[in-house]
C-alpha atoms as a PDB file:
ATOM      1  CA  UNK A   1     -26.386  13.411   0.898  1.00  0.00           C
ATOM      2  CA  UNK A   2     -29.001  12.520  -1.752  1.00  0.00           C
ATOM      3  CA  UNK A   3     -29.173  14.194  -4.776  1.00  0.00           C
ATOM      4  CA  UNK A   4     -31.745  13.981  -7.714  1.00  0.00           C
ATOM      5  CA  UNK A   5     -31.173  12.243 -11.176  1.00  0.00           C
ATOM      6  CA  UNK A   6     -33.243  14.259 -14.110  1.00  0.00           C
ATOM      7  CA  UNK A   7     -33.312  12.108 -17.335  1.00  0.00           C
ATOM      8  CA  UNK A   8     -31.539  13.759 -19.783  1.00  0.00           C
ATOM      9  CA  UNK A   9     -29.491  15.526 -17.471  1.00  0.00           C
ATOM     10  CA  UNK A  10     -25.482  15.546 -18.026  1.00  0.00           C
ATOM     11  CA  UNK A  11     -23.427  13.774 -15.504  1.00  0.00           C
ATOM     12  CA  UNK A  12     -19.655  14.469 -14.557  1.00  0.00           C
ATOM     13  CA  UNK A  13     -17.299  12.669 -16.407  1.00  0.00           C
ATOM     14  CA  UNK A  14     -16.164   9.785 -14.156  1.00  0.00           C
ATOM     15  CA  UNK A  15     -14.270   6.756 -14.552  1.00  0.00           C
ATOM     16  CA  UNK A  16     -13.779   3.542 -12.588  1.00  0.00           C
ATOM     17  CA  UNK A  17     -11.174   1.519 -11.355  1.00  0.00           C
ATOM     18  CA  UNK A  18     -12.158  -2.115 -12.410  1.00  0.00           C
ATOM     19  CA  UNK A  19     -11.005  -5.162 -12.491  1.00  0.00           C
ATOM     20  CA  UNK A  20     -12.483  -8.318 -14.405  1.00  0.00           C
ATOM     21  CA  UNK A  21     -11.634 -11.948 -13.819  1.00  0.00           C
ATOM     22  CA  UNK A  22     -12.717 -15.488 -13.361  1.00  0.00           C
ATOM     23  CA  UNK A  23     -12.823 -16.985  -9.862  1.00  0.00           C
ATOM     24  CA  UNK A  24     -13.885 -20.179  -8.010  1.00  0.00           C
ATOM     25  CA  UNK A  25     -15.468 -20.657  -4.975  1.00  0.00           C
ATOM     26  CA  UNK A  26     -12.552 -21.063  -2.901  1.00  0.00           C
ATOM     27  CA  UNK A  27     -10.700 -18.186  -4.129  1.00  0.00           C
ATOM     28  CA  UNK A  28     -13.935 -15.940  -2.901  1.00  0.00           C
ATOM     29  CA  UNK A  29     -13.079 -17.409   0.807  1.00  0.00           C
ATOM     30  CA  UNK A  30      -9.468 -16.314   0.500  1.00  0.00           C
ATOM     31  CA  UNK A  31     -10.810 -12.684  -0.396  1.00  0.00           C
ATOM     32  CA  UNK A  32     -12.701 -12.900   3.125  1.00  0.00           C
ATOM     33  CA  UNK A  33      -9.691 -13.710   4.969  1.00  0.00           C
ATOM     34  CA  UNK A  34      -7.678 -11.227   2.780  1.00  0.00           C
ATOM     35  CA  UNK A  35     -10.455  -8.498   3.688  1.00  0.00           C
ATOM     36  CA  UNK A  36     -10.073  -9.351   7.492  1.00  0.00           C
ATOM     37  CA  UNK A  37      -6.116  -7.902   7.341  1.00  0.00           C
ATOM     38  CA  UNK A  38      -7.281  -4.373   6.267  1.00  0.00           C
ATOM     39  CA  UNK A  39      -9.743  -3.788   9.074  1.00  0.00           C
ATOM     40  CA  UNK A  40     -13.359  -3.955   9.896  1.00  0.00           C
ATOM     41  CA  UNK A  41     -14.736  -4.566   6.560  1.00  0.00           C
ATOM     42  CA  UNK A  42     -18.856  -4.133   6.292  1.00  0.00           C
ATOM     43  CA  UNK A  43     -21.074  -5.354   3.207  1.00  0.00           C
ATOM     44  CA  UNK A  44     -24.526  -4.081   1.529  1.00  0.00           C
ATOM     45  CA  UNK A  45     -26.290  -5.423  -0.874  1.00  0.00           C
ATOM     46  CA  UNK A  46     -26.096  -3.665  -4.539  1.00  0.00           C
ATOM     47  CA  UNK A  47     -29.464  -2.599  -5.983  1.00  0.00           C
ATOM     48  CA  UNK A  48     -30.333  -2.299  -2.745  1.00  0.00           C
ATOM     49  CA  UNK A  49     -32.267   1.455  -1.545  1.00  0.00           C
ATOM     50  CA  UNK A  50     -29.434   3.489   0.114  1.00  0.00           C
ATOM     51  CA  UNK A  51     -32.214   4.635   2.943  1.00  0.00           C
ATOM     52  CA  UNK A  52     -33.734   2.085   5.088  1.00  0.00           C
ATOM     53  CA  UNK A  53     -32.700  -0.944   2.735  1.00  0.00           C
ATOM     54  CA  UNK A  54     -33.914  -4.180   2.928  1.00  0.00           C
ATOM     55  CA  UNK A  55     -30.437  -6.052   3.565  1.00  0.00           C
ATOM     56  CA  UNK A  56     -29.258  -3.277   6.705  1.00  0.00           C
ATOM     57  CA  UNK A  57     -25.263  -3.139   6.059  1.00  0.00           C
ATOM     58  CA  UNK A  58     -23.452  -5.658   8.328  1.00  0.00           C
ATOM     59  CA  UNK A  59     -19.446  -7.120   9.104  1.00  0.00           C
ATOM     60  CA  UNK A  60     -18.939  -9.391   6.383  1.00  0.00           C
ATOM     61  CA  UNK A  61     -19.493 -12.574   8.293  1.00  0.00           C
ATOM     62  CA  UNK A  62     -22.573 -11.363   9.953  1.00  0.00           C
ATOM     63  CA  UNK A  63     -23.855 -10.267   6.414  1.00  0.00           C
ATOM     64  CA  UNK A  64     -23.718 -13.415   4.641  1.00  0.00           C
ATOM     65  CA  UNK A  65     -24.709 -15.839   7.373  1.00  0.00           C
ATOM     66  CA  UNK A  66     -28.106 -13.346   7.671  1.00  0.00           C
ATOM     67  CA  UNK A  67     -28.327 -12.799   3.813  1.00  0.00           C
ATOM     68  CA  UNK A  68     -26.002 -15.045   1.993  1.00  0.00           C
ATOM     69  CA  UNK A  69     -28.796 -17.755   0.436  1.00  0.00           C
ATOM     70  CA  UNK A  70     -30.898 -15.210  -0.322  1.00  0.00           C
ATOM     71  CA  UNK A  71     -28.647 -12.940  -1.971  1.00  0.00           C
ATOM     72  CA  UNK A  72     -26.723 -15.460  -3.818  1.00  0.00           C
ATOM     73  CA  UNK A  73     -28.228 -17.092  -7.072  1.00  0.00           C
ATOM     74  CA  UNK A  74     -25.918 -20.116  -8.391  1.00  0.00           C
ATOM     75  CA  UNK A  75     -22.741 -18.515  -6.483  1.00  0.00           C
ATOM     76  CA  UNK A  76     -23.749 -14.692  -7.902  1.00  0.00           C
ATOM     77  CA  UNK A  77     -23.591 -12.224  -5.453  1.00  0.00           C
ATOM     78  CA  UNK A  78     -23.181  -7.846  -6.076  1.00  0.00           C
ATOM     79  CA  UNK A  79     -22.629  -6.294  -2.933  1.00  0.00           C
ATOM     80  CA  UNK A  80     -20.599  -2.968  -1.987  1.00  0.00           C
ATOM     81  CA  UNK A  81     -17.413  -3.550   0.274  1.00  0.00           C
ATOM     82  CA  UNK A  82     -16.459  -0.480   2.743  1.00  0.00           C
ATOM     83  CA  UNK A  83     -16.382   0.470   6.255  1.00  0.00           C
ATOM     84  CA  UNK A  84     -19.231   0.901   8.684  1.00  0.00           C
ATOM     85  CA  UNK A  85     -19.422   4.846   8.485  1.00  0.00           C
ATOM     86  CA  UNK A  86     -19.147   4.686   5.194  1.00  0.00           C
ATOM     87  CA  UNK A  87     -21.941   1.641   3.868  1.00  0.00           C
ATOM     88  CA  UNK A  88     -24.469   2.885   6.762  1.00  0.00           C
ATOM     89  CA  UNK A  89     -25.453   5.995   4.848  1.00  0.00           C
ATOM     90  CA  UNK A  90     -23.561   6.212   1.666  1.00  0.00           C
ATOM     91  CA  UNK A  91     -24.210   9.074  -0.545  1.00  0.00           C
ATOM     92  CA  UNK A  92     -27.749   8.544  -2.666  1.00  0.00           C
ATOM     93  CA  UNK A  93     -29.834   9.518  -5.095  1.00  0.00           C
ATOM     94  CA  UNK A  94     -33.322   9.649  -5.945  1.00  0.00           C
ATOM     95  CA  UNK A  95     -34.685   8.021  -8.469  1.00  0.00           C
ATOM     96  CA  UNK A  96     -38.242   8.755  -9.393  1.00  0.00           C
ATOM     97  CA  UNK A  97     -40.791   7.096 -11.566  1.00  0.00           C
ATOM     98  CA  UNK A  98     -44.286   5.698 -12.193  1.00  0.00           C
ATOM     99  CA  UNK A  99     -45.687   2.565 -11.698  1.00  0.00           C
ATOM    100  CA  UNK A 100     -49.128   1.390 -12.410  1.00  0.00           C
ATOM    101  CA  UNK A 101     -50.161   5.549 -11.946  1.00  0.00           C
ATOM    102  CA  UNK A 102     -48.027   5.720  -8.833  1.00  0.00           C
ATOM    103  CA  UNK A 103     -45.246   7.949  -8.738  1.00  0.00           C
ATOM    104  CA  UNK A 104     -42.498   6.666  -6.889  1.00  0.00           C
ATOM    105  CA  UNK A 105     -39.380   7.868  -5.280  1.00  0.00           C
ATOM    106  CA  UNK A 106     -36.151   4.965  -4.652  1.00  0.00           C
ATOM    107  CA  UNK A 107     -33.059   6.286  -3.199  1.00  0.00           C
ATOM    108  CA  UNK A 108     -29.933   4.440  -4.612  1.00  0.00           C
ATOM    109  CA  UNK A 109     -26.132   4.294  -3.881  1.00  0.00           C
ATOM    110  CA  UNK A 110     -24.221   6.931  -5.426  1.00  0.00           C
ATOM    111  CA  UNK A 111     -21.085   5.058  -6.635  1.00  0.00           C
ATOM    112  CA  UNK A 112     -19.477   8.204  -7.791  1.00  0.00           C
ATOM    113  CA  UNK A 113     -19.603   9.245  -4.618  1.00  0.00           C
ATOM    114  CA  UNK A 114     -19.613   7.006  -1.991  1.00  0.00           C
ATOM    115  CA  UNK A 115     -16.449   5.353  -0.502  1.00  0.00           C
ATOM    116  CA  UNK A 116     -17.445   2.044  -1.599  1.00  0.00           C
ATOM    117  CA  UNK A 117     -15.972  -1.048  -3.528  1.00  0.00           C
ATOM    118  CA  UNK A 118     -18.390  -2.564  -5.688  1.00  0.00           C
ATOM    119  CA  UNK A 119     -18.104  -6.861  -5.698  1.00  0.00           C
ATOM    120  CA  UNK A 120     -20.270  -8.686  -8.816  1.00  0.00           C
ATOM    121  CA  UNK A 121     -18.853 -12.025  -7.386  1.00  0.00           C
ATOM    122  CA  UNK A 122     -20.291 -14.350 -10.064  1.00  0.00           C
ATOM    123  CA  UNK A 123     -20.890 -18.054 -10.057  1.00  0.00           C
ATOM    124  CA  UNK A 124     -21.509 -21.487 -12.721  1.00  0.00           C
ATOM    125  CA  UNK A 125     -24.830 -20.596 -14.835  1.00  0.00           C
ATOM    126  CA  UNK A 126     -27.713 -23.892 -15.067  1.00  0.00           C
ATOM    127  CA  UNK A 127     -25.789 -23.738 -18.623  1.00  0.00           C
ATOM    128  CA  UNK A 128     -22.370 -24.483 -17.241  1.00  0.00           C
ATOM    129  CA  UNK A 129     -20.471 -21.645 -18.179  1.00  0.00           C
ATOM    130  CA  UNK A 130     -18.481 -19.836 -15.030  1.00  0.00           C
ATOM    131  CA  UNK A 131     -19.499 -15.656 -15.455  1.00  0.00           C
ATOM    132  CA  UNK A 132     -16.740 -13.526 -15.083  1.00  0.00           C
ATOM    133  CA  UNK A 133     -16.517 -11.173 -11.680  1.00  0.00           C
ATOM    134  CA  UNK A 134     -15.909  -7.609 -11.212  1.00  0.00           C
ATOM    135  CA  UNK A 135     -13.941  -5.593  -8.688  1.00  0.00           C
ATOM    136  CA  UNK A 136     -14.039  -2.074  -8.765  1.00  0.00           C
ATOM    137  CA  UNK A 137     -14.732   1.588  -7.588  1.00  0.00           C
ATOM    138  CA  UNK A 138     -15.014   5.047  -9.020  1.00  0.00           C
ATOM    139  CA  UNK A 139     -13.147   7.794  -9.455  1.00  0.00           C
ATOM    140  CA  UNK A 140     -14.735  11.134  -9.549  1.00  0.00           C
ATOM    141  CA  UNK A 141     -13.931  14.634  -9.986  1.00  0.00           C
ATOM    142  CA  UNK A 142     -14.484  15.168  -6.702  1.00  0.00           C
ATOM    143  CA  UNK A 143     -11.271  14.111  -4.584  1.00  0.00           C
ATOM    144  CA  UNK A 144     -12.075  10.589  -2.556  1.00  0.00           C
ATOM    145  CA  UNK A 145      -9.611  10.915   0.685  1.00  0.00           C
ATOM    146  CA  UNK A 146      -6.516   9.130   0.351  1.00  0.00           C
ATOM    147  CA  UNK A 147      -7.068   6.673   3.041  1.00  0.00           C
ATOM    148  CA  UNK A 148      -9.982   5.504   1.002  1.00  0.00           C
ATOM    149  CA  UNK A 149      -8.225   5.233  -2.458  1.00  0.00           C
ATOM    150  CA  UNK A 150      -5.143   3.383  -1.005  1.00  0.00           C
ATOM    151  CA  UNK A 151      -7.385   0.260   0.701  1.00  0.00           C
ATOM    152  CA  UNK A 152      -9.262   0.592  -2.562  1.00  0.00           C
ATOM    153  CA  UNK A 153      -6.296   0.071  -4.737  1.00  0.00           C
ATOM    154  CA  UNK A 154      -4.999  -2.811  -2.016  1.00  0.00           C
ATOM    155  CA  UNK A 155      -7.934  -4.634  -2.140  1.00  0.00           C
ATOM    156  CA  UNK A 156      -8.206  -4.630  -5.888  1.00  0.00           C
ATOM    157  CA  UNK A 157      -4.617  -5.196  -6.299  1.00  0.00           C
ATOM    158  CA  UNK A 158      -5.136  -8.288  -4.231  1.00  0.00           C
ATOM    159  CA  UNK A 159      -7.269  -9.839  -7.045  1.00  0.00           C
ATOM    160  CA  UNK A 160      -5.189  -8.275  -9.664  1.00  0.00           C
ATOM    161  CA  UNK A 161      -2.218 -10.327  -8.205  1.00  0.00           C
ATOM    162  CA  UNK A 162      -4.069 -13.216  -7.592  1.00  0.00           C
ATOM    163  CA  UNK A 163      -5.763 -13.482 -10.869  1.00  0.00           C
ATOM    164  CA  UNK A 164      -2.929 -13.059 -12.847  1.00  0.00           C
ATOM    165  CA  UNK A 165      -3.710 -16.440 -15.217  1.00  0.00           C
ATOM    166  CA  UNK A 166      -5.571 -15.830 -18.238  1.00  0.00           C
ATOM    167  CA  UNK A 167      -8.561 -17.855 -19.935  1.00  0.00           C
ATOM    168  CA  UNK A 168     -10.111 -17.984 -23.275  1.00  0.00           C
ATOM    169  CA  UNK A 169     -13.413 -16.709 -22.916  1.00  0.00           C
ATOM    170  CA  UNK A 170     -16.604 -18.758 -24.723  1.00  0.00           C
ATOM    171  CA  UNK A 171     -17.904 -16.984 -28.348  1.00  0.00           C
ATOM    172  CA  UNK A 172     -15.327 -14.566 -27.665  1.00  0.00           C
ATOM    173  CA  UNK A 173     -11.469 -14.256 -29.655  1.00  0.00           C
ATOM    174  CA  UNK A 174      -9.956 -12.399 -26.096  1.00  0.00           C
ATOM    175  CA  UNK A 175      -8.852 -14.219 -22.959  1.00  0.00           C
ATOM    176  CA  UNK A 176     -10.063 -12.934 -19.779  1.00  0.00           C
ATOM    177  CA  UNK A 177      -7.919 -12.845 -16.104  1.00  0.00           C
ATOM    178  CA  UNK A 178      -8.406 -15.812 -14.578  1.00  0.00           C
ATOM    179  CA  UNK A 179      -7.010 -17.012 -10.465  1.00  0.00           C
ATOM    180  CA  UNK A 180      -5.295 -20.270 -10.589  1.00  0.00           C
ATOM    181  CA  UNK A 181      -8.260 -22.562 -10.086  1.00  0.00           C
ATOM    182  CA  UNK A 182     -10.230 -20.748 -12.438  1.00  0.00           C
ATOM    183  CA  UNK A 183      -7.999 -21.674 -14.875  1.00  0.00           C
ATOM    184  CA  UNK A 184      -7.522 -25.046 -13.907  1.00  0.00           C
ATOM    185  CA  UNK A 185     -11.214 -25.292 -14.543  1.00  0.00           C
ATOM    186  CA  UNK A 186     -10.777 -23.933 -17.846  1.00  0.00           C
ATOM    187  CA  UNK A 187      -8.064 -26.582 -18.644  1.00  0.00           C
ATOM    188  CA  UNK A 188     -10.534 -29.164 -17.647  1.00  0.00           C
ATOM    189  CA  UNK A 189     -13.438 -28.093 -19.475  1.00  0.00           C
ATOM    190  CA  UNK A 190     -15.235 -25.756 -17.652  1.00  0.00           C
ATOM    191  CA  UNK A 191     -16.532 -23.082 -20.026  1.00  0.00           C
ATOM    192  CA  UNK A 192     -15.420 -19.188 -19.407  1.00  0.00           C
ATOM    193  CA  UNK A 193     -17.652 -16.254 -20.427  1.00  0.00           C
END
């Protein structure tokens, strides 16, 4: 279902459920084996067109080993987490514009809509700092089935549990969530933000 985006149009209120912490490489492999418990889990890229995208929706495994190096920049990686019937042909829509005279038409993921988990896993900058990830989905007015919003709320609650340490974060006064070995790193020297 694709719908079209008018600027200046109002959207539905919506909200999202979100979750923001600092991670290390290994932790992301224990989220894969995690994943594997609550049943055939499928990735697409984020950003990319909802139609005929460039990086076709795979299983996990199959997904990275295709698309992994050239997804990932310096650990990065935003993808969408859900099952196959649902990350084949999420919900869309269109958004138009013009480029060098040419209008153009790109059909993206509707988050609000779609039955989706977005994952910003982040990585260590050239700078040194470790970016904080994000884990999250939205709620909209529109009821999401239940089956969907109680793996959602698992598989976030799985880094909510996990990530349970907190951080101070660099040039800021807050502390951020932070999994065990991201705080070790912390304690060590490695740089938070």
């Amino acid at each position: 279902m694709a719908r079209d985006r008018q600027p200046g149009k109002q959207l539905p209120i919506m909200s999202k459920q979100c979750l923001t912490f600092a991670q290390l490489p290994e932790d992301d492999a224990a989220f894969r084996e995690f994943l594997a418990t609550t049943g055939d889990v499928w990735m697409r890229a984020c950003g990319d067109t909802a139609r005929d995208p460039k990086f076709p929706p795979l299983p996990i495994a199959a997904f990275l080993q295709r698309y992994g190096a050239q997804l990932t920049n310096d650990g990065r990686l935003a993808v969408y987490l859900g099952f196959e019937q649902d990350i084949v042909r999420p919900p869309s829509y269109s958004l138009r514009f013009t480029e060098g005279g040419k209008r153009q038409t790109i059909n993206r993921v509707d988050e609000q809509l779609a039955l989706l988990i977005a994952y910003h896993r982040c990585g260590i900058m050239k700078s040194g700092l470790l970016e904080l990830s994000t884990i999250g989905y939205r709620t909209h007015v529109t009821k999401k089935p239940k089956e969907f919003l109680s793996w959602a709320r698992r598989v976030v609650g799985w880094w909510d549990k996990r990530a349970a340490e907190t951080v101070p974060l660099f040039n800021r006064t807050d502390l951020g969530r932070a999994t065990p070995a991201a705080k070790a790193a912390s304690l060590a020297g490695r740089q938070i933000a």
